[in-house]
PDB file of N, CA and C in Angstrom:
ATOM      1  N   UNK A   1      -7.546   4.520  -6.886  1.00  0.00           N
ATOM      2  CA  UNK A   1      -6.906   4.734  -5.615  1.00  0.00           C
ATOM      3  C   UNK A   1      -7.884   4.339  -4.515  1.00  0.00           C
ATOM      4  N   UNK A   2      -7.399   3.922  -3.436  1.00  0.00           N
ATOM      5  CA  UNK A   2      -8.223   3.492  -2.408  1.00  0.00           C
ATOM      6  C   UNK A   2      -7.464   3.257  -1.014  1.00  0.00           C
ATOM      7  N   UNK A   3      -8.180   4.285  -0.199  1.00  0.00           N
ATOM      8  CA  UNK A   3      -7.918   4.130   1.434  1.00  0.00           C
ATOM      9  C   UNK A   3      -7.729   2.812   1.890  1.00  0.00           C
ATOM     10  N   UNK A   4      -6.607   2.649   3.157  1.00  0.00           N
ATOM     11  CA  UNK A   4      -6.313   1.810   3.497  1.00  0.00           C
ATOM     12  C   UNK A   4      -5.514   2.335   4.707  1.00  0.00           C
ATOM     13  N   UNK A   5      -5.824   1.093   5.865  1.00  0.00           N
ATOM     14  CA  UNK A   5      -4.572   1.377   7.300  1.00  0.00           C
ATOM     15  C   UNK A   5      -3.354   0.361   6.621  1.00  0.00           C
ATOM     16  N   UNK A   6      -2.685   1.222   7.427  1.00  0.00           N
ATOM     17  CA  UNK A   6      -1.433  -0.160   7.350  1.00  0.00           C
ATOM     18  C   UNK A   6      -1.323  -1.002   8.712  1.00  0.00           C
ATOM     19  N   UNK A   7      -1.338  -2.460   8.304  1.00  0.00           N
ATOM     20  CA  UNK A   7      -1.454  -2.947   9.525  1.00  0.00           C
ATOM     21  C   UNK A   7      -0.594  -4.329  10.096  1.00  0.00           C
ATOM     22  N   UNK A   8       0.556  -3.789   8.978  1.00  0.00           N
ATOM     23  CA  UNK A   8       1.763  -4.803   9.436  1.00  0.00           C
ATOM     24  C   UNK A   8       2.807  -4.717   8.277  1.00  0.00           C
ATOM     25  N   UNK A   9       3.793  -5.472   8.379  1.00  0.00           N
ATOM     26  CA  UNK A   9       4.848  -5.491   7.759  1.00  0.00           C
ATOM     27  C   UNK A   9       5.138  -7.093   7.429  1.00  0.00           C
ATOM     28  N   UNK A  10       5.760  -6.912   6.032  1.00  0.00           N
ATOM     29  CA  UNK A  10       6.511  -8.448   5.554  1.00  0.00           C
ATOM     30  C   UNK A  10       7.688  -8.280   5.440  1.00  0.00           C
ATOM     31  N   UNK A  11       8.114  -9.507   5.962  1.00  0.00           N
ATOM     32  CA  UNK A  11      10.040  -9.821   5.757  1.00  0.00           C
ATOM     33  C   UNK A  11       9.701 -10.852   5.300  1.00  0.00           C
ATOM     34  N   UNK A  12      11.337 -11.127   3.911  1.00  0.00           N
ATOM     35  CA  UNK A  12      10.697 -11.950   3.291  1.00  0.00           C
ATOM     36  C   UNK A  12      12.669 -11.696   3.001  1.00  0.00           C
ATOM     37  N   UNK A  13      13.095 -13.604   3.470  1.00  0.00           N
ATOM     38  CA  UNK A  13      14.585 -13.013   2.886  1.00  0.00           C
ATOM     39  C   UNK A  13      14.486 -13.874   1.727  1.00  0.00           C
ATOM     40  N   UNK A  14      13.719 -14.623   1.274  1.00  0.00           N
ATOM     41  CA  UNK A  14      13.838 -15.117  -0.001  1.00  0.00           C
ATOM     42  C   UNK A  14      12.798 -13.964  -0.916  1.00  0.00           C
ATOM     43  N   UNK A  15      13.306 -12.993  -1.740  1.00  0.00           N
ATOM     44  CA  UNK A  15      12.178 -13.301  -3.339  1.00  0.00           C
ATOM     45  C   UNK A  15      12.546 -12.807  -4.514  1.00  0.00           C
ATOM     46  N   UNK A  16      11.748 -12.746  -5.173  1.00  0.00           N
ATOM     47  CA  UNK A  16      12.113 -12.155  -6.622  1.00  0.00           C
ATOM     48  C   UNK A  16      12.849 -10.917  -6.634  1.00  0.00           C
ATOM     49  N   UNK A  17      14.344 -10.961  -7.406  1.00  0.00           N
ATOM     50  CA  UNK A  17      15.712  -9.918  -7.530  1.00  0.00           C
ATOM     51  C   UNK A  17      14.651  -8.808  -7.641  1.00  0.00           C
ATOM     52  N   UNK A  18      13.876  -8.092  -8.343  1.00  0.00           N
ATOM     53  CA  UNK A  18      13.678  -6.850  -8.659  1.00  0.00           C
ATOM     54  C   UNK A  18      12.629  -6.119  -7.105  1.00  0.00           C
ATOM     55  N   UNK A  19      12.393  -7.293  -6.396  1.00  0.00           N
ATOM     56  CA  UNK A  19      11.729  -6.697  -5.140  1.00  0.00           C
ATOM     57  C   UNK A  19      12.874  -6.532  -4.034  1.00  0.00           C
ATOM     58  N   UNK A  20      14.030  -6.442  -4.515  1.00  0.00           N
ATOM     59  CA  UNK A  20      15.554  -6.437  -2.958  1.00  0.00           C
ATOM     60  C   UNK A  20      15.324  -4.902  -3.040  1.00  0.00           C
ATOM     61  N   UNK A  21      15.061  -4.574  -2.021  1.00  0.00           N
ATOM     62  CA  UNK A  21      15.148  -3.131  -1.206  1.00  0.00           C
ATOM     63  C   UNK A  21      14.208  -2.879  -0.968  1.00  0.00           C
ATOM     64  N   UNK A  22      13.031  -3.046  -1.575  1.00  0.00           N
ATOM     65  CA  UNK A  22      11.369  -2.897  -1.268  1.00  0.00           C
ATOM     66  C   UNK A  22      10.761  -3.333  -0.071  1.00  0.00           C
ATOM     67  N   UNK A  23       9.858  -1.784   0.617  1.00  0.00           N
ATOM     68  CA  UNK A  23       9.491  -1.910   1.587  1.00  0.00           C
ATOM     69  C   UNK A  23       8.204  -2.438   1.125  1.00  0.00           C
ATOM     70  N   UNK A  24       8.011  -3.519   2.060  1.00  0.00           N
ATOM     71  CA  UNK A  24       6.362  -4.159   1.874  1.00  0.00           C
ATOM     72  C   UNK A  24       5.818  -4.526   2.631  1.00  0.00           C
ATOM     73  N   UNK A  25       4.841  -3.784   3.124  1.00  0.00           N
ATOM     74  CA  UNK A  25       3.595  -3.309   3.773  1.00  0.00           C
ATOM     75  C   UNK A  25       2.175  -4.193   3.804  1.00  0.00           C
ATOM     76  N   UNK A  26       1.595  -4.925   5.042  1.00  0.00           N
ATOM     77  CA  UNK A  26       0.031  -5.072   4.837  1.00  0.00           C
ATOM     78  C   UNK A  26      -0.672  -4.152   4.639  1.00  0.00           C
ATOM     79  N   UNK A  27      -1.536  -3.909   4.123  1.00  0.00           N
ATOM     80  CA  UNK A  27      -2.579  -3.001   4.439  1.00  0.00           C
ATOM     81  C   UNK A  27      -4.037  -3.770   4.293  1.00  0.00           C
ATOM     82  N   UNK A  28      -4.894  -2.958   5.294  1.00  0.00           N
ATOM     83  CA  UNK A  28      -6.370  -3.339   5.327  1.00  0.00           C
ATOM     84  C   UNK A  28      -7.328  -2.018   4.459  1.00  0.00           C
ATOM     85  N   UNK A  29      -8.556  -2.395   3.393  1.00  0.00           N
ATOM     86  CA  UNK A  29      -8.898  -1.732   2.786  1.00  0.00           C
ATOM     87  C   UNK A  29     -10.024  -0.854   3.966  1.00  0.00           C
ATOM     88  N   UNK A  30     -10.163   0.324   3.324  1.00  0.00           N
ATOM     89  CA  UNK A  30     -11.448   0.758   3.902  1.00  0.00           C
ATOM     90  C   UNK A  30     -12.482   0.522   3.012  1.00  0.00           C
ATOM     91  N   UNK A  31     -13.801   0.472   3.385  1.00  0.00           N
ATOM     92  CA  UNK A  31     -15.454   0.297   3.001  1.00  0.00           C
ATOM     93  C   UNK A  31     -15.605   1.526   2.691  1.00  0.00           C
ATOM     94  N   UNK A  32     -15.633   2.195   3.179  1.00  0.00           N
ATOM     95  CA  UNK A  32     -16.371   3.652   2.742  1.00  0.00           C
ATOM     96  C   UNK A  32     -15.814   5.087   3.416  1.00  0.00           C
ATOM     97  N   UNK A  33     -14.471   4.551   3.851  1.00  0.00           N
ATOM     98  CA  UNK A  33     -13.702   5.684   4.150  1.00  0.00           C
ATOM     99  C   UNK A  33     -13.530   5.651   5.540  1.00  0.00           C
ATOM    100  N   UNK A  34     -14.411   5.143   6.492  1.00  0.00           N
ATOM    101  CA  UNK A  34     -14.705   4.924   8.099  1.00  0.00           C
ATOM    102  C   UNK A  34     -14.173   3.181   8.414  1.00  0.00           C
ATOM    103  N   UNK A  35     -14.922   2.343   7.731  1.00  0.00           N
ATOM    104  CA  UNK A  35     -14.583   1.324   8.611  1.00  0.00           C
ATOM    105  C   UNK A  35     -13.648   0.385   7.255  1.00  0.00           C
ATOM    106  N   UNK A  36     -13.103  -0.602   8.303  1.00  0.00           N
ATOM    107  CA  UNK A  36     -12.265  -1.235   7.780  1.00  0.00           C
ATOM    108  C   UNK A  36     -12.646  -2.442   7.129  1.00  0.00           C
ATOM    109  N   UNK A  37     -12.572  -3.005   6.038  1.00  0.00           N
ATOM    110  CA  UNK A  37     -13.641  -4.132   5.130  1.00  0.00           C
ATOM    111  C   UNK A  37     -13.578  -5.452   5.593  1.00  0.00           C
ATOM    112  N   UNK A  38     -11.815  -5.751   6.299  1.00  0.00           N
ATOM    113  CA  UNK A  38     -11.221  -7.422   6.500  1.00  0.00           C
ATOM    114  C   UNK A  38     -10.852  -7.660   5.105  1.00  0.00           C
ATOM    115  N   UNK A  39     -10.755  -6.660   3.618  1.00  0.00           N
ATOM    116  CA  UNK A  39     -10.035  -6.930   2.910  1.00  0.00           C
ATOM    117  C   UNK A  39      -8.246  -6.799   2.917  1.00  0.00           C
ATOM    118  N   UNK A  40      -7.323  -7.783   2.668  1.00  0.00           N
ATOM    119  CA  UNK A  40      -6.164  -7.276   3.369  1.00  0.00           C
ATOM    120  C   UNK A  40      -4.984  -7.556   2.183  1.00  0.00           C
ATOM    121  N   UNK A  41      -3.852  -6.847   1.763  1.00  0.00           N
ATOM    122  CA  UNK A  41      -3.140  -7.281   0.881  1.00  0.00           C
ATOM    123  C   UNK A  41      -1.791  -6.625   0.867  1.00  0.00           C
ATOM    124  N   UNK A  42      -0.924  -7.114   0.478  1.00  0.00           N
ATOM    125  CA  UNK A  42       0.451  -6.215   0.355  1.00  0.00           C
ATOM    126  C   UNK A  42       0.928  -5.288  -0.731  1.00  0.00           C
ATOM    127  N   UNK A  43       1.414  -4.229  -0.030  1.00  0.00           N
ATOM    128  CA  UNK A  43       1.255  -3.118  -1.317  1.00  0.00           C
ATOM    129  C   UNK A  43       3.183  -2.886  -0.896  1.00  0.00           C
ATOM    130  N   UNK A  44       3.361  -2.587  -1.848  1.00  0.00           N
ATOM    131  CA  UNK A  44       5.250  -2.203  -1.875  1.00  0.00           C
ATOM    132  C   UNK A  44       4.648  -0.666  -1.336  1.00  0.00           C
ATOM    133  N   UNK A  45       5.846   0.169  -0.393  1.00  0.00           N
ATOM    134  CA  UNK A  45       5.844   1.099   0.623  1.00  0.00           C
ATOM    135  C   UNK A  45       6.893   2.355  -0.337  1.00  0.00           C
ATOM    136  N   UNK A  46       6.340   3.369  -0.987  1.00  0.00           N
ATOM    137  CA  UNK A  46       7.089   4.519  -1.384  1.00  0.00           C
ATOM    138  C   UNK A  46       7.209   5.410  -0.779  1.00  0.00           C
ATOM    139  N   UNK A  47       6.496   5.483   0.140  1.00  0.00           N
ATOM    140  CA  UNK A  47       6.133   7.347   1.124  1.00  0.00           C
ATOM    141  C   UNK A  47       7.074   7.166   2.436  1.00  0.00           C
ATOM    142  N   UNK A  48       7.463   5.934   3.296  1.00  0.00           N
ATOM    143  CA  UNK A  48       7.803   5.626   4.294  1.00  0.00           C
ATOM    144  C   UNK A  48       6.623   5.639   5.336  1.00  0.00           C
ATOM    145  N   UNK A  49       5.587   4.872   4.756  1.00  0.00           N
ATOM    146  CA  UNK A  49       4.431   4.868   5.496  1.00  0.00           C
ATOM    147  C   UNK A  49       4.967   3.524   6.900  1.00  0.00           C
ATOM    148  N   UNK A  50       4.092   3.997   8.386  1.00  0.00           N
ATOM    149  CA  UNK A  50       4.282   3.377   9.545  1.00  0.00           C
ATOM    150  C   UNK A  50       2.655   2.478   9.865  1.00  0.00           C
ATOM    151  N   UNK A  51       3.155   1.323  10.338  1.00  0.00           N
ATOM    152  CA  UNK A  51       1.590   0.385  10.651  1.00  0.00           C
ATOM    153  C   UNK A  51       0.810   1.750  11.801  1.00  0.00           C
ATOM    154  N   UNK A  52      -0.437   1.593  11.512  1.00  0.00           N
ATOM    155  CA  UNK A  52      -1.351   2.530  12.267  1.00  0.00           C
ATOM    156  C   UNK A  52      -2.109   3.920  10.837  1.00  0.00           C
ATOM    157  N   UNK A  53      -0.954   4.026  10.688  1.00  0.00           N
ATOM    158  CA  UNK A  53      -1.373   5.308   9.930  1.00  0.00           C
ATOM    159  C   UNK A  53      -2.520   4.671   8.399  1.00  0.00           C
ATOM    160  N   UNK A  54      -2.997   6.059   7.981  1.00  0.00           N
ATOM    161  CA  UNK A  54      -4.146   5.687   6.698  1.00  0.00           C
ATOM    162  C   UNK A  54      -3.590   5.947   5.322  1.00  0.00           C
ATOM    163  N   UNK A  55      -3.570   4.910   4.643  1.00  0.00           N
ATOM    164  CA  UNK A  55      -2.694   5.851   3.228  1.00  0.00           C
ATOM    165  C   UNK A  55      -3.212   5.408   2.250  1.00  0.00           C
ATOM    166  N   UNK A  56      -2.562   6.463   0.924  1.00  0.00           N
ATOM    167  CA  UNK A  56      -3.716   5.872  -0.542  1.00  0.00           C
ATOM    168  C   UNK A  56      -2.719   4.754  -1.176  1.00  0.00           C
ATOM    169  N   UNK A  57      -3.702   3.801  -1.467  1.00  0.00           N
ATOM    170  CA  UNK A  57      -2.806   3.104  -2.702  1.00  0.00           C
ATOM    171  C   UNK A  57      -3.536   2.481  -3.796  1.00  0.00           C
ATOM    172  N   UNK A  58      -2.182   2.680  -4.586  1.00  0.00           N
ATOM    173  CA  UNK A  58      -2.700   2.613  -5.852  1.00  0.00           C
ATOM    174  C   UNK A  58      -2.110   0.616  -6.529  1.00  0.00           C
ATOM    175  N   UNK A  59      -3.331   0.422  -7.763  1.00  0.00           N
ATOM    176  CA  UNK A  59      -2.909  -0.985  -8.105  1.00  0.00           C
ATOM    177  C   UNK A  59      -2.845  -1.370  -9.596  1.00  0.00           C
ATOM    178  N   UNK A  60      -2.076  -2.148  -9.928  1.00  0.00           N
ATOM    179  CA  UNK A  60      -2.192  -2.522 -11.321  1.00  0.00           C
ATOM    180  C   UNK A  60      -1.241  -2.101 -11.963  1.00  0.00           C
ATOM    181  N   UNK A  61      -0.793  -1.645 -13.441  1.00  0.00           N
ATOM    182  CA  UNK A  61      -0.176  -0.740 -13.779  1.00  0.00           C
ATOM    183  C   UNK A  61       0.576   0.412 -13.118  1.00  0.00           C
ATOM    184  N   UNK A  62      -0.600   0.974 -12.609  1.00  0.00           N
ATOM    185  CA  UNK A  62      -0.589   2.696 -11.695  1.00  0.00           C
ATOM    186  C   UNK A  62       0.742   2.305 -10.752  1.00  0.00           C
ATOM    187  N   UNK A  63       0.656   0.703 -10.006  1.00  0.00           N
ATOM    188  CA  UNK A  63       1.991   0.974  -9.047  1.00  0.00           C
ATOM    189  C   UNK A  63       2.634   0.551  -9.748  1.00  0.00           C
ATOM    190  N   UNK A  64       3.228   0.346 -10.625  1.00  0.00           N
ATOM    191  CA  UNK A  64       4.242  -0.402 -11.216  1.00  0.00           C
ATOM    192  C   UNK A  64       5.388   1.461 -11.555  1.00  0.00           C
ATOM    193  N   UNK A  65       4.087   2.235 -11.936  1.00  0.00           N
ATOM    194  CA  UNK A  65       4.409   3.333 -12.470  1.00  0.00           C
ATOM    195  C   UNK A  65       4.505   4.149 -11.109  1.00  0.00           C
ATOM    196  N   UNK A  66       4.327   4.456 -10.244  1.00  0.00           N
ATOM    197  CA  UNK A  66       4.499   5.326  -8.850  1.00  0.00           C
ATOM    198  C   UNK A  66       6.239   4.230  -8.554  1.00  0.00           C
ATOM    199  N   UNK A  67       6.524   3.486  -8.783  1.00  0.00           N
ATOM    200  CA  UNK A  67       7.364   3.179  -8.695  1.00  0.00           C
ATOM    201  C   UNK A  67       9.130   3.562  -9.792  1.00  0.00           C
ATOM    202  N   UNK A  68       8.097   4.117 -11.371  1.00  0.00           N
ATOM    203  CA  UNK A  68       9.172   4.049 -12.109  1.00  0.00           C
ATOM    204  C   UNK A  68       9.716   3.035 -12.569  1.00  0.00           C
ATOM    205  N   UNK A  69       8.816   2.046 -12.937  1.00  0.00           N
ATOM    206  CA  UNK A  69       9.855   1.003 -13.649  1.00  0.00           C
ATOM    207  C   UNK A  69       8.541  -0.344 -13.609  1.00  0.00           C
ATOM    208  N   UNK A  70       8.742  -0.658 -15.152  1.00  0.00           N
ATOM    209  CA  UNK A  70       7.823  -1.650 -15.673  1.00  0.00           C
ATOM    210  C   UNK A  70       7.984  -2.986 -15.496  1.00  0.00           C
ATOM    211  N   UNK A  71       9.629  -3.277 -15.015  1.00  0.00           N
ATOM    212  CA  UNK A  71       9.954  -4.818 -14.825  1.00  0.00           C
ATOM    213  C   UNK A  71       9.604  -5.349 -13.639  1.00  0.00           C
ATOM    214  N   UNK A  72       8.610  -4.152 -12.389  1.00  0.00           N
ATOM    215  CA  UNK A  72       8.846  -5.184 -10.819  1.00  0.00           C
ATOM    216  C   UNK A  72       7.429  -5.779 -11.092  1.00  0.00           C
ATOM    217  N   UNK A  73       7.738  -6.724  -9.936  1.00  0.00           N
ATOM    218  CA  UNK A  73       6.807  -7.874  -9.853  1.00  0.00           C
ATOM    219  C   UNK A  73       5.688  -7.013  -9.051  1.00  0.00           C
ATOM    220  N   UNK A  74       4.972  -6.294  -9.110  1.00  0.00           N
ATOM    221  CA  UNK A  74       3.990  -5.447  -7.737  1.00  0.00           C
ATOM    222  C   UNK A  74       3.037  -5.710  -8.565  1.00  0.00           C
ATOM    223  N   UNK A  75       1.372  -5.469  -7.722  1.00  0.00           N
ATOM    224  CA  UNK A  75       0.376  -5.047  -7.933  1.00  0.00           C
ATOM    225  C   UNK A  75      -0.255  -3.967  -7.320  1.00  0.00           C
ATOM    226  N   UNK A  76       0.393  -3.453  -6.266  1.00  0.00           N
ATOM    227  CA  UNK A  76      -0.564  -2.216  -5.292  1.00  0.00           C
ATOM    228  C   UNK A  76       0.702  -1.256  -4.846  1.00  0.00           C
ATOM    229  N   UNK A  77       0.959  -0.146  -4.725  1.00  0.00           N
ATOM    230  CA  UNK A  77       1.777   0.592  -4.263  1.00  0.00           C
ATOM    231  C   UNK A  77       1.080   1.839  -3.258  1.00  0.00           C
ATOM    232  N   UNK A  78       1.866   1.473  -2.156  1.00  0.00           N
ATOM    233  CA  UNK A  78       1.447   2.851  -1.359  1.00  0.00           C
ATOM    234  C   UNK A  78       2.029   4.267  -1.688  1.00  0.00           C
ATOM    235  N   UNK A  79       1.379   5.310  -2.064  1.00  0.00           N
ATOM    236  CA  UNK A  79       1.676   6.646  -2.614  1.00  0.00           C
ATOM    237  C   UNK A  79       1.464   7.897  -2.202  1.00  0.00           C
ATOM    238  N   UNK A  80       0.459   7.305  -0.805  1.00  0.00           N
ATOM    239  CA  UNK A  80       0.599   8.737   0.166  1.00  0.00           C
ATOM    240  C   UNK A  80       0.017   8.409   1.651  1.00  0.00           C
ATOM    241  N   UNK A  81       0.296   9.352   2.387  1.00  0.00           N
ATOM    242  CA  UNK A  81      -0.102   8.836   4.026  1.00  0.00           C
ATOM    243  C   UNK A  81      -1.317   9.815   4.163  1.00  0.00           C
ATOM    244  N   UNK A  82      -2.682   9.957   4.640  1.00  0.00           N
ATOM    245  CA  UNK A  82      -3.664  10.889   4.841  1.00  0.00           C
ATOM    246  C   UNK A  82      -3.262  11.240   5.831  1.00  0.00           C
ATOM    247  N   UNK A  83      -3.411  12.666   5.845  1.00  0.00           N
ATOM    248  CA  UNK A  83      -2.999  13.481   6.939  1.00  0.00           C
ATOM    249  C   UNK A  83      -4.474  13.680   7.516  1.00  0.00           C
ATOM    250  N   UNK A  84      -5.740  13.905   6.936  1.00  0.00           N
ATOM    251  CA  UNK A  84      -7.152  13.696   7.565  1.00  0.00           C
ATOM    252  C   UNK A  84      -8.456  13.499   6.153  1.00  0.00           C
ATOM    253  N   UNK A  85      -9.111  12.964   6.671  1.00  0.00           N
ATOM    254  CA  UNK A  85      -9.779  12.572   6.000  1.00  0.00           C
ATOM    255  C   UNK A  85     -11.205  12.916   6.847  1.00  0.00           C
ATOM    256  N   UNK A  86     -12.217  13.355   5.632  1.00  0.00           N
ATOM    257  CA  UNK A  86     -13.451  13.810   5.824  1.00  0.00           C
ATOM    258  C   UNK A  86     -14.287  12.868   4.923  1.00  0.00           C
ATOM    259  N   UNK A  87     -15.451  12.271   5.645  1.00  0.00           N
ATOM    260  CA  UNK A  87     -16.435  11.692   4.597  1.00  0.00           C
ATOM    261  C   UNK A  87     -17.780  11.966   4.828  1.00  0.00           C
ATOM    262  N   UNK A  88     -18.328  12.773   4.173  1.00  0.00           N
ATOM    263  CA  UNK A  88     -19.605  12.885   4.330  1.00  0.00           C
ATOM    264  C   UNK A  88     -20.891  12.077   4.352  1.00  0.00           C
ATOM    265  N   UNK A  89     -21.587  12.059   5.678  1.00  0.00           N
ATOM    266  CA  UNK A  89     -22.398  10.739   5.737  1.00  0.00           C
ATOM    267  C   UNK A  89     -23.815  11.228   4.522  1.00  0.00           C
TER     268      UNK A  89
END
């Protein structure tokens, strides 16, 4: 799992049948919980996460499974919004 902002949204009226209804989300990774890396990628949206906010997501397998179902095309799924986050320097 790994922190991330969300920091935009994809529309996409062409793609693969098993992604029609899927919300999909940019997100930017965090470094170390504080700053933001410039790593950036699209994660399919389960929580009803909004651009701005910080949320966990998960990749590989793991979202395929936060999703329920082994046939979608994903690699990263968003699975929760941080309500606050503490990191100890």
């Amino acid at each position: 799992m790994v922190v991330c902002k969300v920091i935009g949204h994809v529309w996409a009226t062409k793609k693969e049948e098993n992604l029609s209804g899927m919300k999909l989300m940019v997100v930017q990774k965090h470094e170390d919980g504080r700053e933001l890396s410039g790593d950036t990628f699209v994660a399919a949206d389960v929580v009803g996460a909004g651009i701005g906010e910080q949320v966990l997501v998960v990749s590989g397998s793991t979202a395929r499974k936060a999703l329920g179902r082994e046939d979608i095309p994903i690699d990263a799924a968003i699975v929760g919004i941080i309500d606050s986050l503490e990191v100890k320097a």
